[in-house]
C-alpha atoms as a PDB file:
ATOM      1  CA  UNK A   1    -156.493 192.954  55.081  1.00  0.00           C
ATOM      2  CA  UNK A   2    -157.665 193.615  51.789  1.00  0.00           C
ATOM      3  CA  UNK A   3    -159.944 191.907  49.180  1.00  0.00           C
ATOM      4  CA  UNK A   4    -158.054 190.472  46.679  1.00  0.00           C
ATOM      5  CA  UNK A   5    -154.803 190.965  48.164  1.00  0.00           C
ATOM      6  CA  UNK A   6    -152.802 187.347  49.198  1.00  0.00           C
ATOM      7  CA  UNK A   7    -150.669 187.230  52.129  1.00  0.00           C
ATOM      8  CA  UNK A   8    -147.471 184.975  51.014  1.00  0.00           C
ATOM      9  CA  UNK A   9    -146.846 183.650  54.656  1.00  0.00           C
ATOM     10  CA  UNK A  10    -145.087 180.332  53.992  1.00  0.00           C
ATOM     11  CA  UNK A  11    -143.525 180.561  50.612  1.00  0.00           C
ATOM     12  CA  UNK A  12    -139.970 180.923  51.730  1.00  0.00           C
ATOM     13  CA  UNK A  13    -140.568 177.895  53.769  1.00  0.00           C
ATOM     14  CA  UNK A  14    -142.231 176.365  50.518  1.00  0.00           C
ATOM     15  CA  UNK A  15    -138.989 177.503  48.069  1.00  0.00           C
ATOM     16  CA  UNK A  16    -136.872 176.062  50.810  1.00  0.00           C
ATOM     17  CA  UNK A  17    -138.484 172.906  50.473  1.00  0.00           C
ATOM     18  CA  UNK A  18    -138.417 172.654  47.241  1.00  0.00           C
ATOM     19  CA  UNK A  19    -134.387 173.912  46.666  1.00  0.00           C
ATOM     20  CA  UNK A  20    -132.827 172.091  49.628  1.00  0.00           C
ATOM     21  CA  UNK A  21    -133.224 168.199  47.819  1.00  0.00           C
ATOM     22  CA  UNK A  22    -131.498 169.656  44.178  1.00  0.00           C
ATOM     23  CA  UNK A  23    -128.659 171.442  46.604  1.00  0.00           C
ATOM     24  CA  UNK A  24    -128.474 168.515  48.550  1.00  0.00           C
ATOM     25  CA  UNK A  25    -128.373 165.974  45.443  1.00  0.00           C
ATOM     26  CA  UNK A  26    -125.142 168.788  43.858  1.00  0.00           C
ATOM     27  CA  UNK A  27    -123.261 168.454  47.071  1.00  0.00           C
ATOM     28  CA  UNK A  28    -123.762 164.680  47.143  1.00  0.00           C
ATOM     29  CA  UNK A  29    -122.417 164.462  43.566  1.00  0.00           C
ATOM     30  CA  UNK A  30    -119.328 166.872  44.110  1.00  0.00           C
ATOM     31  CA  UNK A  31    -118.504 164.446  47.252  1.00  0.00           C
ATOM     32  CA  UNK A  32    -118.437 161.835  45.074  1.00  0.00           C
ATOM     33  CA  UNK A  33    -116.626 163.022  42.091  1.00  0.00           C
ATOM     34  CA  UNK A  34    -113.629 164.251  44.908  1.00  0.00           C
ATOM     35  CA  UNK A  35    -113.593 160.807  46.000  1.00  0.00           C
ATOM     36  CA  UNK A  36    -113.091 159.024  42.689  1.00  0.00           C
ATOM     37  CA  UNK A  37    -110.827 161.222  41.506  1.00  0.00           C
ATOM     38  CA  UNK A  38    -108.868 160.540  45.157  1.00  0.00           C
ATOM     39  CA  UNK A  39    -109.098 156.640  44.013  1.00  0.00           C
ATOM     40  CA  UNK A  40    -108.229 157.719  41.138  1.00  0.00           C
ATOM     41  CA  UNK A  41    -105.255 159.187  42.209  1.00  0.00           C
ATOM     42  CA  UNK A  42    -104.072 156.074  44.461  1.00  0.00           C
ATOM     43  CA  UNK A  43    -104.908 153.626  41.538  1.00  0.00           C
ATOM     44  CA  UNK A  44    -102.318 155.700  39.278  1.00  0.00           C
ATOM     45  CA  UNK A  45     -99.561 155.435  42.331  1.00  0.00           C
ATOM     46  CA  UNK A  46    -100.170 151.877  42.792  1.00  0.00           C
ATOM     47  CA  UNK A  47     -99.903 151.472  39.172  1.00  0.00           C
ATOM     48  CA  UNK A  48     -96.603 153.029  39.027  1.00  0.00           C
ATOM     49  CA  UNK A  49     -94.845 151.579  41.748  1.00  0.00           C
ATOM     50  CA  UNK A  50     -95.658 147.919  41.309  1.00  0.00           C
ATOM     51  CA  UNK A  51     -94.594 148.917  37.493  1.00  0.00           C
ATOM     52  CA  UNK A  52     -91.644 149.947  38.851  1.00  0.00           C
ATOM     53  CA  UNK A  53     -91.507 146.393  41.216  1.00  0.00           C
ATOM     54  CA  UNK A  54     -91.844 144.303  38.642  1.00  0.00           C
ATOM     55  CA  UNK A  55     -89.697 146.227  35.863  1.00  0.00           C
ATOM     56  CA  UNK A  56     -86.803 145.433  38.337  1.00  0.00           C
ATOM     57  CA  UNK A  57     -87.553 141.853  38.722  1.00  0.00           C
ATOM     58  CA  UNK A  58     -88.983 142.598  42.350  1.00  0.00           C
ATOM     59  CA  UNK A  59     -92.809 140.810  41.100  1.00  0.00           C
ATOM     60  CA  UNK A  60     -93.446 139.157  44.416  1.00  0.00           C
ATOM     61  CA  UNK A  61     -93.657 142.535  46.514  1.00  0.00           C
ATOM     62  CA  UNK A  62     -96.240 143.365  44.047  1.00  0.00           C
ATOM     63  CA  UNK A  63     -99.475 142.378  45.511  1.00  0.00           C
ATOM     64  CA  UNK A  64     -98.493 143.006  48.777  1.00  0.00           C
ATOM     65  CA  UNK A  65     -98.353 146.665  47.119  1.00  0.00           C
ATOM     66  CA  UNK A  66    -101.252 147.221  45.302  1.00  0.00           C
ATOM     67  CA  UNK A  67    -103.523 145.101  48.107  1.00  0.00           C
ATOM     68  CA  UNK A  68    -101.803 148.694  50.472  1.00  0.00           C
ATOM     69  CA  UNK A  69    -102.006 151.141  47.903  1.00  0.00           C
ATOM     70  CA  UNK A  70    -105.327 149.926  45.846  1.00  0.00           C
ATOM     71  CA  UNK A  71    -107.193 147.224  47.231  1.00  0.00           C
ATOM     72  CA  UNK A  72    -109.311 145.380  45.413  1.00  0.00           C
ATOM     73  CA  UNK A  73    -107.492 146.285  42.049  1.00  0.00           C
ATOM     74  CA  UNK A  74    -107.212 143.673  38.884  1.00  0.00           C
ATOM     75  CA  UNK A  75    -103.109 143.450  37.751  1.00  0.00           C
ATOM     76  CA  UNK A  76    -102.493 143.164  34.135  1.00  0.00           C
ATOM     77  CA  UNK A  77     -98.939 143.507  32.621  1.00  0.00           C
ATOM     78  CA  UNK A  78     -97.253 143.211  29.432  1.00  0.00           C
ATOM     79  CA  UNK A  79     -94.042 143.579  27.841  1.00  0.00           C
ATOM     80  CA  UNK A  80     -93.013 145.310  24.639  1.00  0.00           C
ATOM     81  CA  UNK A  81     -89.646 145.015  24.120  1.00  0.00           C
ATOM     82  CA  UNK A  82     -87.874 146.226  27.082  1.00  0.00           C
ATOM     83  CA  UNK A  83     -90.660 148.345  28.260  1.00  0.00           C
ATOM     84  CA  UNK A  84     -93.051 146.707  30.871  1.00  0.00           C
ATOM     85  CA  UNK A  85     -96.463 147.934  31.318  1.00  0.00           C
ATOM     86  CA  UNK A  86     -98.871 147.359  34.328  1.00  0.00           C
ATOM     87  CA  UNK A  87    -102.683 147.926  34.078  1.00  0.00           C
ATOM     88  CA  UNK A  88    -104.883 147.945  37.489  1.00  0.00           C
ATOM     89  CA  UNK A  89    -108.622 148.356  37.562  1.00  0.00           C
ATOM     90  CA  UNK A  90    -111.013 148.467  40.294  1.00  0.00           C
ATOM     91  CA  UNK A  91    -114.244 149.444  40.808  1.00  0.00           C
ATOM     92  CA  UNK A  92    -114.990 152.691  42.765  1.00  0.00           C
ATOM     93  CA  UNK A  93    -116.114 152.622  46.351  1.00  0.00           C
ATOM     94  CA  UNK A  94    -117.760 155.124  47.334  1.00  0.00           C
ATOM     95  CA  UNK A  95    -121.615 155.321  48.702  1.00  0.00           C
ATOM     96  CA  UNK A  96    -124.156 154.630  45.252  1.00  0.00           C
ATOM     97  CA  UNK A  97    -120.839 155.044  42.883  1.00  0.00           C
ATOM     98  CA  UNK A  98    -119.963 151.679  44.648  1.00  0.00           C
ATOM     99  CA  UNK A  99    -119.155 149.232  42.070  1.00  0.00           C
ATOM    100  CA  UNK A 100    -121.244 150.886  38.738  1.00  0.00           C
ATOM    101  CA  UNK A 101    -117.726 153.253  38.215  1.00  0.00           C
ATOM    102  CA  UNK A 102    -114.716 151.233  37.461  1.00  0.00           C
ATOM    103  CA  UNK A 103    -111.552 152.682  37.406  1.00  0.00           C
ATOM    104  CA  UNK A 104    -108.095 152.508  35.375  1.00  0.00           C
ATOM    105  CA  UNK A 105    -104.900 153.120  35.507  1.00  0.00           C
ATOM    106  CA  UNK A 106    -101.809 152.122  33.267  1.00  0.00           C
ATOM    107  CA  UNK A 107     -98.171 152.792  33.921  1.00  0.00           C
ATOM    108  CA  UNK A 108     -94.952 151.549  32.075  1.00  0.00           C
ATOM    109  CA  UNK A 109     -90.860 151.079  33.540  1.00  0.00           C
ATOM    110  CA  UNK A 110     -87.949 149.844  31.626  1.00  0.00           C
ATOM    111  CA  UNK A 111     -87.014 146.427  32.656  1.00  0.00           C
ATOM    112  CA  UNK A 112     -84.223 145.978  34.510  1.00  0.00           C
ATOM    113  CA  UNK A 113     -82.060 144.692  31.511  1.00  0.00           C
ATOM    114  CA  UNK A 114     -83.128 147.930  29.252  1.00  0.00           C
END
């Protein structure tokens, strides 16, 4: 070998190491932005069919909905007129996102006498 001349044995090992945690942490967030959108997804459902439930005068099947579709979820409802509105919220679960995301979802039905 020559003077002056360094061997770079090592330094793909070295970049590995030093890539792999800031790939690992962008998978790790990706996961968890799928899955909140997924709960995301279910809140909205659950919203709209226990609007539904209660817009035709069918409140008492609602809980036993939303504890299936959304468990865990806070109900909130009001009426405007003839137009009912349910709100759920809940907080995400999923890994470290577990409980500091909460999510929302609102969804609105005609009562049954509209």
């Amino acid at each position: 070998m020559r003077a002056g001349v360094r061997r770079d044995d090592g330094s793909v090992a070295a970049e590995f190491a030093v890539v792999l945690p800031a790939v690992l942490a962008v998978v790790a967030l990706a996961v968890g932005a799928v899955g909140a959108a997924s709960q995301s997804v279910r809140l909205a459902d659950a919203a709209a069919v226990a609007a539904r439930q209660t817009a035709r005068g069918d409140a008492g099947a609602v809980p036993v909905t939303v504890a299936a579709l959304a468990p865990g979820a806070r109900v909130a409802s009001s009426v405007d007129g003839a137009v009912l509105c349910l709100s759920l919220t809940r907080p995400v679960s999923l890994g470290p996102l577990s409980g500091v995301v909460t999510l929302s979802a609102r969804s609105c039905a005609p009562t049954a006498g509209g």
